[in-house]
N, C-alpha and C. Protein backbone atom coordinates (compact mmCIF):
# COMPACT_ATOMS: atom_id res chain seq x y z
N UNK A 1 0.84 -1.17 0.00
CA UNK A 1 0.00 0.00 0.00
C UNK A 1 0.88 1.24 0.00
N UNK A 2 0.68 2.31 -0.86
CA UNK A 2 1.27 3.51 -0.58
C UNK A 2 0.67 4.04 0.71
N UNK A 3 1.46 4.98 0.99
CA UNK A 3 1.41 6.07 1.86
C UNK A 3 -0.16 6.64 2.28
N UNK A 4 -0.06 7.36 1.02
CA UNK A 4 -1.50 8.11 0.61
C UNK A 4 -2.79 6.98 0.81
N UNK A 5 -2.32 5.94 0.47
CA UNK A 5 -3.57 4.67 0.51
C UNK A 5 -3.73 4.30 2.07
N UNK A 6 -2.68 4.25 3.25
CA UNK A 6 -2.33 3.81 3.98
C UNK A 6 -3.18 4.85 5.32
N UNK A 7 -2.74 6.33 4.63
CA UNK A 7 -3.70 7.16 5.35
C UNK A 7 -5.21 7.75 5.00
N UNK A 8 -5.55 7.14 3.91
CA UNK A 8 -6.66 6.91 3.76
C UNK A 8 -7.64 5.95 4.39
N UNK A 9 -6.99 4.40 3.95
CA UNK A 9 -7.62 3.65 4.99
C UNK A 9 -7.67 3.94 6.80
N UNK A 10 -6.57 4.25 6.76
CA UNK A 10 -6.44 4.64 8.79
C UNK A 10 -7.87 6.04 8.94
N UNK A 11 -8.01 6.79 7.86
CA UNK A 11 -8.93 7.51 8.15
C UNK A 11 -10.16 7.36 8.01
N UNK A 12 -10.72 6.29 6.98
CA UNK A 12 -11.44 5.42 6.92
C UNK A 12 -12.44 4.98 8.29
N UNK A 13 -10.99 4.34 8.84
CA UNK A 13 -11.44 3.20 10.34
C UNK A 13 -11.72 4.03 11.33
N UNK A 14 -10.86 5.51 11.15
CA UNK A 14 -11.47 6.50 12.35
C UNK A 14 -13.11 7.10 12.12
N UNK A 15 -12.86 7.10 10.66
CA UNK A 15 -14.42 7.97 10.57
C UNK A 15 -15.39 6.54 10.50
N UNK A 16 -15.42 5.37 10.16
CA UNK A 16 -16.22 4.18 10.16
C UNK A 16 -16.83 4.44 12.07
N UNK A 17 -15.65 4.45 12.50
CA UNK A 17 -15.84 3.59 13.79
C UNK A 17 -16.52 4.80 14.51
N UNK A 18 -16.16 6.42 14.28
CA UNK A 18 -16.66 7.34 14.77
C UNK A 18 -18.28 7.62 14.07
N UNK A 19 -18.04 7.94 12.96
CA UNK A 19 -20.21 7.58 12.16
C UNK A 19 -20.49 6.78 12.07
N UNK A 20 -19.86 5.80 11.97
CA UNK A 20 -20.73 4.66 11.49
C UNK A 20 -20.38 4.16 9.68
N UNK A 21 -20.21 3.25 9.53
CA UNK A 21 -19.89 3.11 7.53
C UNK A 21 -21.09 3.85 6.84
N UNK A 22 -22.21 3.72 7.46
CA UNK A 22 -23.26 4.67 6.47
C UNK A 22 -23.36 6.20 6.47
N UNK A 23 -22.78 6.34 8.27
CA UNK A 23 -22.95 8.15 7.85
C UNK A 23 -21.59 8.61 7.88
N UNK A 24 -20.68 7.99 6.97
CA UNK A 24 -19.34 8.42 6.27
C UNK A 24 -19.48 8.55 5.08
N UNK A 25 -19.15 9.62 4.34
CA UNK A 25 -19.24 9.92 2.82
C UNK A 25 -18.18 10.20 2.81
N UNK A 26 -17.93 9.98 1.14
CA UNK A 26 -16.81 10.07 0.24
C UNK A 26 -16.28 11.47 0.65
N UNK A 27 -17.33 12.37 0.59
CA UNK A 27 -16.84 13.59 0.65
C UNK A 27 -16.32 14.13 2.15
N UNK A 28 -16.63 13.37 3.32
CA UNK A 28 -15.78 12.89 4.41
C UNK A 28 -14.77 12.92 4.49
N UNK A 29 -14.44 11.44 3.83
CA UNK A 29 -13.19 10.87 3.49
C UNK A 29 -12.25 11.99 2.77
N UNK A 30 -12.67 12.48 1.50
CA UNK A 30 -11.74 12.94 1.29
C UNK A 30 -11.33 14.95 2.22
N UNK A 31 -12.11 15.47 2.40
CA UNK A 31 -12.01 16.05 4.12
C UNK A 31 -10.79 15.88 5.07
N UNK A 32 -11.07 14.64 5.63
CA UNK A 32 -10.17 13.88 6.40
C UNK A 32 -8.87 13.76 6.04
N UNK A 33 -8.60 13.82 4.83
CA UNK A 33 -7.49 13.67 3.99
C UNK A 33 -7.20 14.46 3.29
N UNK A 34 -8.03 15.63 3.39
CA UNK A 34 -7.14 17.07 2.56
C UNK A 34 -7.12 16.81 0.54
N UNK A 35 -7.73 16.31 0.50
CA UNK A 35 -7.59 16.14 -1.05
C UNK A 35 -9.53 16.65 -1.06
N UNK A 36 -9.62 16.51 -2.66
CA UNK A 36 -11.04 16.65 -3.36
C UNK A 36 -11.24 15.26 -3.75
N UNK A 37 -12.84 15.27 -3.52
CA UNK A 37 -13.54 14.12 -3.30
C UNK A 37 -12.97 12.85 -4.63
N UNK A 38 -13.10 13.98 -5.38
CA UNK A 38 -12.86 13.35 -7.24
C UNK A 38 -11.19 12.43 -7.12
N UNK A 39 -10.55 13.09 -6.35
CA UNK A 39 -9.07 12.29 -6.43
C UNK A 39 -8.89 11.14 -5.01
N UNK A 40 -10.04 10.95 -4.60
CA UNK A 40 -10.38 9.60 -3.87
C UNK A 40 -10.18 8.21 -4.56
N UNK A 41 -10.61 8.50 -5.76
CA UNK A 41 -11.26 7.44 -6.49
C UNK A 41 -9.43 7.34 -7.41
N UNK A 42 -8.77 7.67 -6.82
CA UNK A 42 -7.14 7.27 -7.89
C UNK A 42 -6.67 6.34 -6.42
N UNK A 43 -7.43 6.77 -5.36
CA UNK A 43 -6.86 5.71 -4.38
C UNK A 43 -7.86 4.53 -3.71
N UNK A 44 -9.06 4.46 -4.03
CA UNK A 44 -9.96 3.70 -3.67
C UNK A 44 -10.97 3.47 -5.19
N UNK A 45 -11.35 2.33 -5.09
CA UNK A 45 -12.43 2.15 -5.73
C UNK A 45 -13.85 2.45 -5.51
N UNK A 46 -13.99 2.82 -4.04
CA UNK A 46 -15.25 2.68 -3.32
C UNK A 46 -15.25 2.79 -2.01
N UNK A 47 -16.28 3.33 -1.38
CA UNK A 47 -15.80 3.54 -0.03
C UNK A 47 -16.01 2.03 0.64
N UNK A 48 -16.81 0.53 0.11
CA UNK A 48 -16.67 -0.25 0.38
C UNK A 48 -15.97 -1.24 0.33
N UNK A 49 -14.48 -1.13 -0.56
CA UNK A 49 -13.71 -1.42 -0.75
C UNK A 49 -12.45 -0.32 0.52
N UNK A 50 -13.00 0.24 1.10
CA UNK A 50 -12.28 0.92 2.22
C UNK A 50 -12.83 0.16 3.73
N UNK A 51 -13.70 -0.29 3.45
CA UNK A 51 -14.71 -1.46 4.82
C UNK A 51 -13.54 -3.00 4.34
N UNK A 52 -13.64 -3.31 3.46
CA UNK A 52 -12.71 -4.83 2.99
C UNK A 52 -11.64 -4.58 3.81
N UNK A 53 -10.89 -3.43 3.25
CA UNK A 53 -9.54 -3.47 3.81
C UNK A 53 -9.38 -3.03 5.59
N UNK A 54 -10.46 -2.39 5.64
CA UNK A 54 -10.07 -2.07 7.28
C UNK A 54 -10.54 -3.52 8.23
N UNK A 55 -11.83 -4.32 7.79
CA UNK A 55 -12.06 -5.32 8.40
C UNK A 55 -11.18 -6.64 8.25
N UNK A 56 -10.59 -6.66 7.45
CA UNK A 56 -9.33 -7.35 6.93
C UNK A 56 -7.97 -7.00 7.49
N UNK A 57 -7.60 -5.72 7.81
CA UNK A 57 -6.45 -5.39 8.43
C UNK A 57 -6.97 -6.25 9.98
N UNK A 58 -8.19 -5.65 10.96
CA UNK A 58 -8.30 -5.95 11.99
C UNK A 58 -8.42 -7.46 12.33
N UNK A 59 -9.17 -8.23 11.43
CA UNK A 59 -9.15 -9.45 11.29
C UNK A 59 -7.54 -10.37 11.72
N UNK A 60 -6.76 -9.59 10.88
CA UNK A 60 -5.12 -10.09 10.49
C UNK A 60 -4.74 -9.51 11.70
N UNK A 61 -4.84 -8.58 12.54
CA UNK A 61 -4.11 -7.86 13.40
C UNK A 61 -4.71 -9.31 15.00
N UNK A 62 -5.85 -9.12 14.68
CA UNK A 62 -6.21 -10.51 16.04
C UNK A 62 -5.64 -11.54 15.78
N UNK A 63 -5.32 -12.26 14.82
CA UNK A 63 -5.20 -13.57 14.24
C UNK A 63 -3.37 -13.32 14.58
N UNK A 64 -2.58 -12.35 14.21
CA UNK A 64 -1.81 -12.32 14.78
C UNK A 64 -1.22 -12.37 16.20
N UNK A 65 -2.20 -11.65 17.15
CA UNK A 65 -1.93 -11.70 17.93
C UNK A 65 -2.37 -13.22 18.75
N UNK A 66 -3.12 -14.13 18.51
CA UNK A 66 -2.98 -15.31 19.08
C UNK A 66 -2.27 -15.78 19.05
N UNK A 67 -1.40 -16.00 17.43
CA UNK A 67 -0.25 -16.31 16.95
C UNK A 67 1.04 -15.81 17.64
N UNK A 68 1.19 -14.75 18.55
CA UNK A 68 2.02 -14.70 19.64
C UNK A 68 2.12 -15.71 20.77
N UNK A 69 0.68 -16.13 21.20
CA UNK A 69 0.71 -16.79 22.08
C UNK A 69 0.98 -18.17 21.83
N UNK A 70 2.88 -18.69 23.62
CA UNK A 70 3.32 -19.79 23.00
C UNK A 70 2.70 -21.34 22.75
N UNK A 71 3.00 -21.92 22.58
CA UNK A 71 2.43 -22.99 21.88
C UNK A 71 2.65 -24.13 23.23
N UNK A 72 3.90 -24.10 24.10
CA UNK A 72 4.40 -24.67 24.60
C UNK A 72 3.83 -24.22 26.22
N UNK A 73 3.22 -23.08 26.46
CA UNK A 73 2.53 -22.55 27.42
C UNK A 73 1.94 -23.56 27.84
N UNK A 74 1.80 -23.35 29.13
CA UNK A 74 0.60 -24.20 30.08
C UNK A 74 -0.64 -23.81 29.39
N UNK A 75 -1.51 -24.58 29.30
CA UNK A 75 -3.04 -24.29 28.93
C UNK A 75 -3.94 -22.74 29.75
N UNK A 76 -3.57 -22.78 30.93
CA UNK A 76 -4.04 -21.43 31.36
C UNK A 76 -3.38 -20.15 31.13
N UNK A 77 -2.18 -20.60 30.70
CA UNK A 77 -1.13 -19.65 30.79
C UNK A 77 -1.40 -18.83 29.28
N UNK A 78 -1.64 -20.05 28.45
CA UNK A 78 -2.31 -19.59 27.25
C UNK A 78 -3.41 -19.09 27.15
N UNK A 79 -4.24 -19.05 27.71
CA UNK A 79 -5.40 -18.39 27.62
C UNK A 79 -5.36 -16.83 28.04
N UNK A 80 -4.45 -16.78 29.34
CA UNK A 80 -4.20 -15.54 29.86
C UNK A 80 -3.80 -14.36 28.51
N UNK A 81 -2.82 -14.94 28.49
CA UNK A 81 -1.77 -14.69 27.35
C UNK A 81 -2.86 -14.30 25.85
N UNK A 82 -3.28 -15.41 25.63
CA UNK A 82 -4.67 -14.87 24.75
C UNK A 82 -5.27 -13.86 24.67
N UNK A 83 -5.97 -13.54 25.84
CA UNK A 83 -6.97 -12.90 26.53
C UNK A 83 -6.12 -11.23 26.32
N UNK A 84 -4.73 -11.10 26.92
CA UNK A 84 -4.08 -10.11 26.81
C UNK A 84 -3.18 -9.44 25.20
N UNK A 85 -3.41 -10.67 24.86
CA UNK A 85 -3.25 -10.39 23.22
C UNK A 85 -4.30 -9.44 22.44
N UNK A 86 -5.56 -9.84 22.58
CA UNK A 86 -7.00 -9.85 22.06
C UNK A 86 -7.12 -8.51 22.55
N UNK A 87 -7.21 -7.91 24.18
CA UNK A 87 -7.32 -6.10 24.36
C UNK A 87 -5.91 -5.86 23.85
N UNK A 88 -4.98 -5.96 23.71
CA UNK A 88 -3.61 -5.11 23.12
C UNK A 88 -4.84 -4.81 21.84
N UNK A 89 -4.77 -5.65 21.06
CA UNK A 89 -5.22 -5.29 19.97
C UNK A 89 -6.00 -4.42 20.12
N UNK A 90 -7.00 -4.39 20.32
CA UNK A 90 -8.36 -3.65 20.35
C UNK A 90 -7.74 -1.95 21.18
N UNK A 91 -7.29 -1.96 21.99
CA UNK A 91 -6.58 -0.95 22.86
C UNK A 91 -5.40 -0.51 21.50
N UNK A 92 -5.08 -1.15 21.04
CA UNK A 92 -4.09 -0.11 19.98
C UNK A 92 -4.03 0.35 18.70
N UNK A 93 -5.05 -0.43 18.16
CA UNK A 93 -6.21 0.30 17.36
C UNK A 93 -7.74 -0.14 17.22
N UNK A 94 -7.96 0.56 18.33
CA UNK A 94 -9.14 1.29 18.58
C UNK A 94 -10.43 1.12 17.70
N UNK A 95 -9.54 2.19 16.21
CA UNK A 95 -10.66 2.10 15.63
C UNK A 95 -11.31 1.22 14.71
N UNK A 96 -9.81 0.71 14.03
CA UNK A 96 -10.11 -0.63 13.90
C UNK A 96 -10.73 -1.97 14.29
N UNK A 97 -10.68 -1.94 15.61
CA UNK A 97 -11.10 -2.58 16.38
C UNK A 97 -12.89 -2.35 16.57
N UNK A 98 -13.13 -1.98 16.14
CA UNK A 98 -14.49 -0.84 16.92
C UNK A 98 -14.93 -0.78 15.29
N UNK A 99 -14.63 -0.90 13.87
CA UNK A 99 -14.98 -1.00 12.74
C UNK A 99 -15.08 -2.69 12.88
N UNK A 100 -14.22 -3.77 13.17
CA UNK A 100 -14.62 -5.10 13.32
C UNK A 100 -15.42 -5.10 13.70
N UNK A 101 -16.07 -4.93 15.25
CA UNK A 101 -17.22 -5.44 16.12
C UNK A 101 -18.10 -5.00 15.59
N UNK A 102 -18.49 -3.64 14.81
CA UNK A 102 -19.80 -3.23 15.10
C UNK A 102 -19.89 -3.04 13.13
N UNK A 103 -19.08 -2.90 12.79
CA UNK A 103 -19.26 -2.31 11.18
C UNK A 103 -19.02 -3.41 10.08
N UNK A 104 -18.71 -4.15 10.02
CA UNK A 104 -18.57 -5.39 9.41
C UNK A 104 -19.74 -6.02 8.50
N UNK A 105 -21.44 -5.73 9.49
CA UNK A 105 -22.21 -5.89 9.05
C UNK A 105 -22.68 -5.49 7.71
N UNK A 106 -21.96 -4.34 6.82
CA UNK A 106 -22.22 -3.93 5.64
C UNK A 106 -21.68 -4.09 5.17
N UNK A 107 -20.72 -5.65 5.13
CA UNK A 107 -19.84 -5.55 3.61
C UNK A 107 -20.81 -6.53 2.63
N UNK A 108 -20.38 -6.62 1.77
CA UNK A 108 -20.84 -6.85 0.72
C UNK A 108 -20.60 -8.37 0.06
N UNK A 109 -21.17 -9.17 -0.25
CA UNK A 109 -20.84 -10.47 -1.09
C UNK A 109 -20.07 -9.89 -1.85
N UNK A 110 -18.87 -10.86 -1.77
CA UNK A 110 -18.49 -12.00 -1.30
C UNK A 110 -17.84 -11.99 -0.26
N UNK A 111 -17.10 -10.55 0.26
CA UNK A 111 -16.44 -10.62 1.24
C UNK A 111 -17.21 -11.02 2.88
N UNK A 112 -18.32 -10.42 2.75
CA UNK A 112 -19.21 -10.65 3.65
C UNK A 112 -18.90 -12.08 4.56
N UNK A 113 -18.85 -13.04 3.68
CA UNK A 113 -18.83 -14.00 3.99
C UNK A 113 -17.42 -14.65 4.03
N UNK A 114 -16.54 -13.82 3.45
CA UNK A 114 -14.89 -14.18 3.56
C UNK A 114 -14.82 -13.99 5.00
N UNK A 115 -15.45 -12.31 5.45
CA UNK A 115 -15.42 -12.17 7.04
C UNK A 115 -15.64 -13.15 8.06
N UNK A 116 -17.05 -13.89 7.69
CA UNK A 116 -17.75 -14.64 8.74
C UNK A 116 -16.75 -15.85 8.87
N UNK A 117 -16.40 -16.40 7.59
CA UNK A 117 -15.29 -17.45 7.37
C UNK A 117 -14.41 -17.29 8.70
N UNK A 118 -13.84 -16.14 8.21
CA UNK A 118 -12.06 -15.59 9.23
C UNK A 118 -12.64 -15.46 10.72
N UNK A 119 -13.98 -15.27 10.97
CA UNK A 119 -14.32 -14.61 12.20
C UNK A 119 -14.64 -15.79 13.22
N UNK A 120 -14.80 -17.17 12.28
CA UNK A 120 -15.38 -17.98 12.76
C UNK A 120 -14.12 -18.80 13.11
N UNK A 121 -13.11 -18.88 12.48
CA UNK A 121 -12.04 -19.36 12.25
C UNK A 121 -11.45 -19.07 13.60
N UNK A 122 -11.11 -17.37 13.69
CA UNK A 122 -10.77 -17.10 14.96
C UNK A 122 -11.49 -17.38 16.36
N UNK A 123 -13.04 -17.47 16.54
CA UNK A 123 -13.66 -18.12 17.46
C UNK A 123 -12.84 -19.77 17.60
N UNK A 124 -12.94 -20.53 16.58
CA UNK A 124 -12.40 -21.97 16.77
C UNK A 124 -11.23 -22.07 17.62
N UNK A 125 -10.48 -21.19 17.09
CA UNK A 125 -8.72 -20.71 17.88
C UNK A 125 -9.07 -20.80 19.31
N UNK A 126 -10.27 -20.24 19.54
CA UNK A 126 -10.09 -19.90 21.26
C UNK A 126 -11.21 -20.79 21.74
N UNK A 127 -11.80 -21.79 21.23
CA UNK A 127 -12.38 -22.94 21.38
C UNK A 127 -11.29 -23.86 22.06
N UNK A 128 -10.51 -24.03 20.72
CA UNK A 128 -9.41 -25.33 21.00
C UNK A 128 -8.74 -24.63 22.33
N UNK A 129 -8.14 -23.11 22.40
CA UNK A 129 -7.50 -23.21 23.80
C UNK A 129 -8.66 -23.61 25.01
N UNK A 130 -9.38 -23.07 25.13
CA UNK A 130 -10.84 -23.49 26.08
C UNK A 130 -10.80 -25.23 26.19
N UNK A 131 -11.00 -26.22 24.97
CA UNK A 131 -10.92 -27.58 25.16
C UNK A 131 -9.90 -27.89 25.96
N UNK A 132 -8.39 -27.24 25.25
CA UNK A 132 -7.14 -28.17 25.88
C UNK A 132 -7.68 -27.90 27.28
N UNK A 133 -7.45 -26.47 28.01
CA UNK A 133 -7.53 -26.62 28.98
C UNK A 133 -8.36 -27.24 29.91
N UNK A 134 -9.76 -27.39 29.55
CA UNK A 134 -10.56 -28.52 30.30
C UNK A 134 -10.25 -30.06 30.05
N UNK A 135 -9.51 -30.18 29.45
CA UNK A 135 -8.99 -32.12 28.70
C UNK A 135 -7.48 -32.04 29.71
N UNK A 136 -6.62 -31.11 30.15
CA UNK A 136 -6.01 -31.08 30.76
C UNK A 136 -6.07 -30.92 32.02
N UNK A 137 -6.99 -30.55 32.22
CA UNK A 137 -7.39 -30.85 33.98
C UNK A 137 -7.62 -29.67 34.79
N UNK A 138 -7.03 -28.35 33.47
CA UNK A 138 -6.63 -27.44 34.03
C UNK A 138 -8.13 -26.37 34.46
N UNK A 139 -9.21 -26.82 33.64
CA UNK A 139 -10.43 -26.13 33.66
C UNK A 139 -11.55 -27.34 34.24
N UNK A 140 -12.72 -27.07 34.68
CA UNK A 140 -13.64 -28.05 34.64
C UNK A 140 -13.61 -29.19 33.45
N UNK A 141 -14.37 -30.34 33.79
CA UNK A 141 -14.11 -31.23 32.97
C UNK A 141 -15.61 -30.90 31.98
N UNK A 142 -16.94 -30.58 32.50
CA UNK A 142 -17.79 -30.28 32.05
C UNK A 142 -17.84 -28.70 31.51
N UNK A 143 -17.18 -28.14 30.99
CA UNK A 143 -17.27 -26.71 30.75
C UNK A 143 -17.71 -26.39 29.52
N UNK A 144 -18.61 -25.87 29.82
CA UNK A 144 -19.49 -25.01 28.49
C UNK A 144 -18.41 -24.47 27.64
N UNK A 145 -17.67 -25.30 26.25
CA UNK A 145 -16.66 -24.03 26.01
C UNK A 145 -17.51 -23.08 25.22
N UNK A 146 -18.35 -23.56 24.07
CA UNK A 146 -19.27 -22.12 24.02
C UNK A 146 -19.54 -21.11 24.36
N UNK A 147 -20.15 -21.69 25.78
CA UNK A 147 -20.28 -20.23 26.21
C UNK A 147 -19.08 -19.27 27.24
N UNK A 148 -18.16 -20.23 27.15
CA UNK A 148 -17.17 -19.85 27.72
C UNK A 148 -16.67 -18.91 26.44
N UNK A 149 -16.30 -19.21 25.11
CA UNK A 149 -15.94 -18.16 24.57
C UNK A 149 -16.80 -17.13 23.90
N UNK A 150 -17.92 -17.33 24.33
CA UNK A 150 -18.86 -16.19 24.26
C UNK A 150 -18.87 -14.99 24.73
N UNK A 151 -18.79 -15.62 26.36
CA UNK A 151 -18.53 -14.51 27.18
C UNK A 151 -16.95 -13.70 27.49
N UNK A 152 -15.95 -14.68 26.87
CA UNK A 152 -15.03 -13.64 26.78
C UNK A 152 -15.08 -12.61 25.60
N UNK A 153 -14.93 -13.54 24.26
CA UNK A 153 -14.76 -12.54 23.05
C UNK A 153 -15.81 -11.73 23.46
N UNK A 154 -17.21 -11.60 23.73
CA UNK A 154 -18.16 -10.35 23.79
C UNK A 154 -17.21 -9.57 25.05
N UNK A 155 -17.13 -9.92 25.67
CA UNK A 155 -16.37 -9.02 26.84
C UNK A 155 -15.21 -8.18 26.16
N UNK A 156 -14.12 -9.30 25.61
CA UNK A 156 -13.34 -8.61 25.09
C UNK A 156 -13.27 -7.20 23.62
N UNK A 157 -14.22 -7.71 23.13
CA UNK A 157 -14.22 -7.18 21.74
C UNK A 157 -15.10 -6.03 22.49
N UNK A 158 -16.25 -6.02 22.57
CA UNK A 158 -16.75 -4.09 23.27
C UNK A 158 -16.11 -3.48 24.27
N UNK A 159 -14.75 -3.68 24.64
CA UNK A 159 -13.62 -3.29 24.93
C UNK A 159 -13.53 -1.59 24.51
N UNK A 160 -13.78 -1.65 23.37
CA UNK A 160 -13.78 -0.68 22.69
C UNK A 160 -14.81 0.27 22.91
N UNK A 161 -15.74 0.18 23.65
CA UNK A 161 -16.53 0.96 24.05
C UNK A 161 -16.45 1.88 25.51
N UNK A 162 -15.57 1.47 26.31
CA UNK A 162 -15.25 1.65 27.59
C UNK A 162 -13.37 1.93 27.84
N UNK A 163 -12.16 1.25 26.87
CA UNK A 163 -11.36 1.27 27.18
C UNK A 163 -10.53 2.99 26.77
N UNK A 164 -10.04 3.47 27.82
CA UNK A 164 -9.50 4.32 27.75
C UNK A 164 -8.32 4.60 27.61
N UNK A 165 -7.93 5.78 26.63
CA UNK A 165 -6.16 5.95 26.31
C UNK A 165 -5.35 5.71 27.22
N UNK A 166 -4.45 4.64 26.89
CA UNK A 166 -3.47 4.40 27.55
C UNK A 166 -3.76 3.80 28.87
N UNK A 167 -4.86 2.62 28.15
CA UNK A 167 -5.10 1.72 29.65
C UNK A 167 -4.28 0.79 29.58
N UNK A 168 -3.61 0.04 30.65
CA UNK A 168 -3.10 -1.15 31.01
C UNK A 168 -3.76 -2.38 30.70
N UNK A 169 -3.64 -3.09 29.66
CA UNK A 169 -4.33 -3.87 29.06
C UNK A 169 -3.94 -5.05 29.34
N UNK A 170 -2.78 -5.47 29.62
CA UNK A 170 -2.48 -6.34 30.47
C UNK A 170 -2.97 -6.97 31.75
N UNK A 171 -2.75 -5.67 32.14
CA UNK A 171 -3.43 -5.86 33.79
C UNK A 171 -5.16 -6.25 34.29
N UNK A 172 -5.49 -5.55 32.82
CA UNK A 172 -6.76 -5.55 32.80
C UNK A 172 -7.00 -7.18 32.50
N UNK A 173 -6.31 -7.48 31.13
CA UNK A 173 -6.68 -8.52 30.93
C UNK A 173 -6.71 -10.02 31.93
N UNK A 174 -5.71 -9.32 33.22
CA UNK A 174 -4.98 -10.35 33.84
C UNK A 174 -6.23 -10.79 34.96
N UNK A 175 -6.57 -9.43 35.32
CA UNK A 175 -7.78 -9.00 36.06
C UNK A 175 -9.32 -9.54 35.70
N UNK A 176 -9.62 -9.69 34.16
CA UNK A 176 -10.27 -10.06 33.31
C UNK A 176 -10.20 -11.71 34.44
N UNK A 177 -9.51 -12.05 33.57
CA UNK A 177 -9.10 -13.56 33.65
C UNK A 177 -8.95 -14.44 35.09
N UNK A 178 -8.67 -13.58 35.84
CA UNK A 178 -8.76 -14.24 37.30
C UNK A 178 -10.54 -14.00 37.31
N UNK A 179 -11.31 -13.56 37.19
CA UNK A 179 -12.75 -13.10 37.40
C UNK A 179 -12.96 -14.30 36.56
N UNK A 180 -12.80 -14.65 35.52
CA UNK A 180 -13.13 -15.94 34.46
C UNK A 180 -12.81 -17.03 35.28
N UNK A 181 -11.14 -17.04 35.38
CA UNK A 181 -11.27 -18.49 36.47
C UNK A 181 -11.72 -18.53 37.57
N UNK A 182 -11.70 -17.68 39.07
CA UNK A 182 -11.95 -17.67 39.92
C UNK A 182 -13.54 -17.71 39.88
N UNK A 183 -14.35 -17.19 39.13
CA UNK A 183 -15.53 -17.26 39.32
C UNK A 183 -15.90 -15.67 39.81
N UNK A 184 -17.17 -15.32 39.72
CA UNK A 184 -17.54 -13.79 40.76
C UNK A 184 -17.69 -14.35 42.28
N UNK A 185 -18.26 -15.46 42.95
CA UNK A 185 -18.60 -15.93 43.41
C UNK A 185 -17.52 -16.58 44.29
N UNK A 186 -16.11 -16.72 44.42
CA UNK A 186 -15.26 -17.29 45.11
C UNK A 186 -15.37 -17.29 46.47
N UNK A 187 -14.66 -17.04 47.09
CA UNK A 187 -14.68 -17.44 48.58
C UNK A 187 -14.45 -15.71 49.12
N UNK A 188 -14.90 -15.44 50.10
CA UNK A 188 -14.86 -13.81 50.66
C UNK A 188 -14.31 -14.03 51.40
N UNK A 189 -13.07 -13.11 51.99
CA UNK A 189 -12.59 -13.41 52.97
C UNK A 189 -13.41 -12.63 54.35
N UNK A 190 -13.10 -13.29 55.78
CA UNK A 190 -13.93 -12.63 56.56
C UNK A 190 -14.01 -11.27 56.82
N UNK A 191 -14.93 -10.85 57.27
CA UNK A 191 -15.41 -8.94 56.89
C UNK A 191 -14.41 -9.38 58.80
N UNK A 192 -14.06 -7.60 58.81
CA UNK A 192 -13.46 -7.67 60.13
C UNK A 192 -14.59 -6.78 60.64
């Protein structure tokens, strides 16, 4: 991607994620980017061909980041590790992040369904960590992984609705994750 293409799309994912893909116009876009509307179209085909590439960058940007997490990790250790992968992302771009969850819904056949493909793909990823760890001893033996990764990815992914510049995403996530294993419900210690 050139330059010019590069800050187009990034402005794209800010104005997607800030209006919405429908109440962003071309003439937005090119706004945002200091050019006239007419010399958009030497760098885009379409402003929905600007949704492909931003839901596609974010797509690749999660999928990477699991792909950090080691292989050789303890099963919980991986999940943690997961879990803190998944807000980095979302916490470091934002808007990208925040064009996945909520804007995705308007792409278009065929990609539409390239999305659901990749999206589903990445749910499986955090299935199999969820299995190992209950086949390992390390989680319940009966554990819903369904809804076990239900309730994280939804947790994690509207992230983006609440997380603030320059939050500790780590910590959060770490914090996250003891609340997942421990339960809400653990043991209180005595009130004095």
């Amino acid at each position: 991607m050139t330059p010019r293409r590069t800050a187009l799309v990034a402005a794209a994912a800010r104005l997607f994620a800030e209006r919405g893909y429908h109440g962003t116009s071309m003439a937005d876009l090119a706004e945002a980017l200091g050019v006239q509307k007419g010399s958009l179209y030497s760098l885009t085909e379409s402003k929905q061909a600007l949704l492909v590439d931003v839901t596609r960058d974010g797509a690749a940007a999660f999928g990477r980041a699991l792909d950090s997490v080691p292989d050789e990790a303890e099963p919980l250790e991986r999940l943690r590790r997961a879990l803190r992968a998944h807000l980095e992302v979302v916490a470091g771009q934002l808007h990208a992040a925040t064009v996945f969850t909520r804007e995705w819904r308007f792409l278009e056949e065929p990609e539409l369904t390239a999305f659901r493909v990749e999206r589903r793909r990445y749910e499986e990823r955090w299935r199999a960590l969820f299995r190992e760890a209950s086949e390992r001893g390390a989680l319940r033996s009966d554990l819903d992984v369904e809804a076990a990764v239900l309730l994280v990815l939804s947790a994690a992914n509207w992230a983006y609705t609440w997380l603030r510049p320059g939050a500790d995403t780590a910590s959060l996530a770490d914090r996250f994750f003891a609340i997942l294993l421990d339960g809400v419900r653990g043991y209180a210690p005595p009130r004095s």
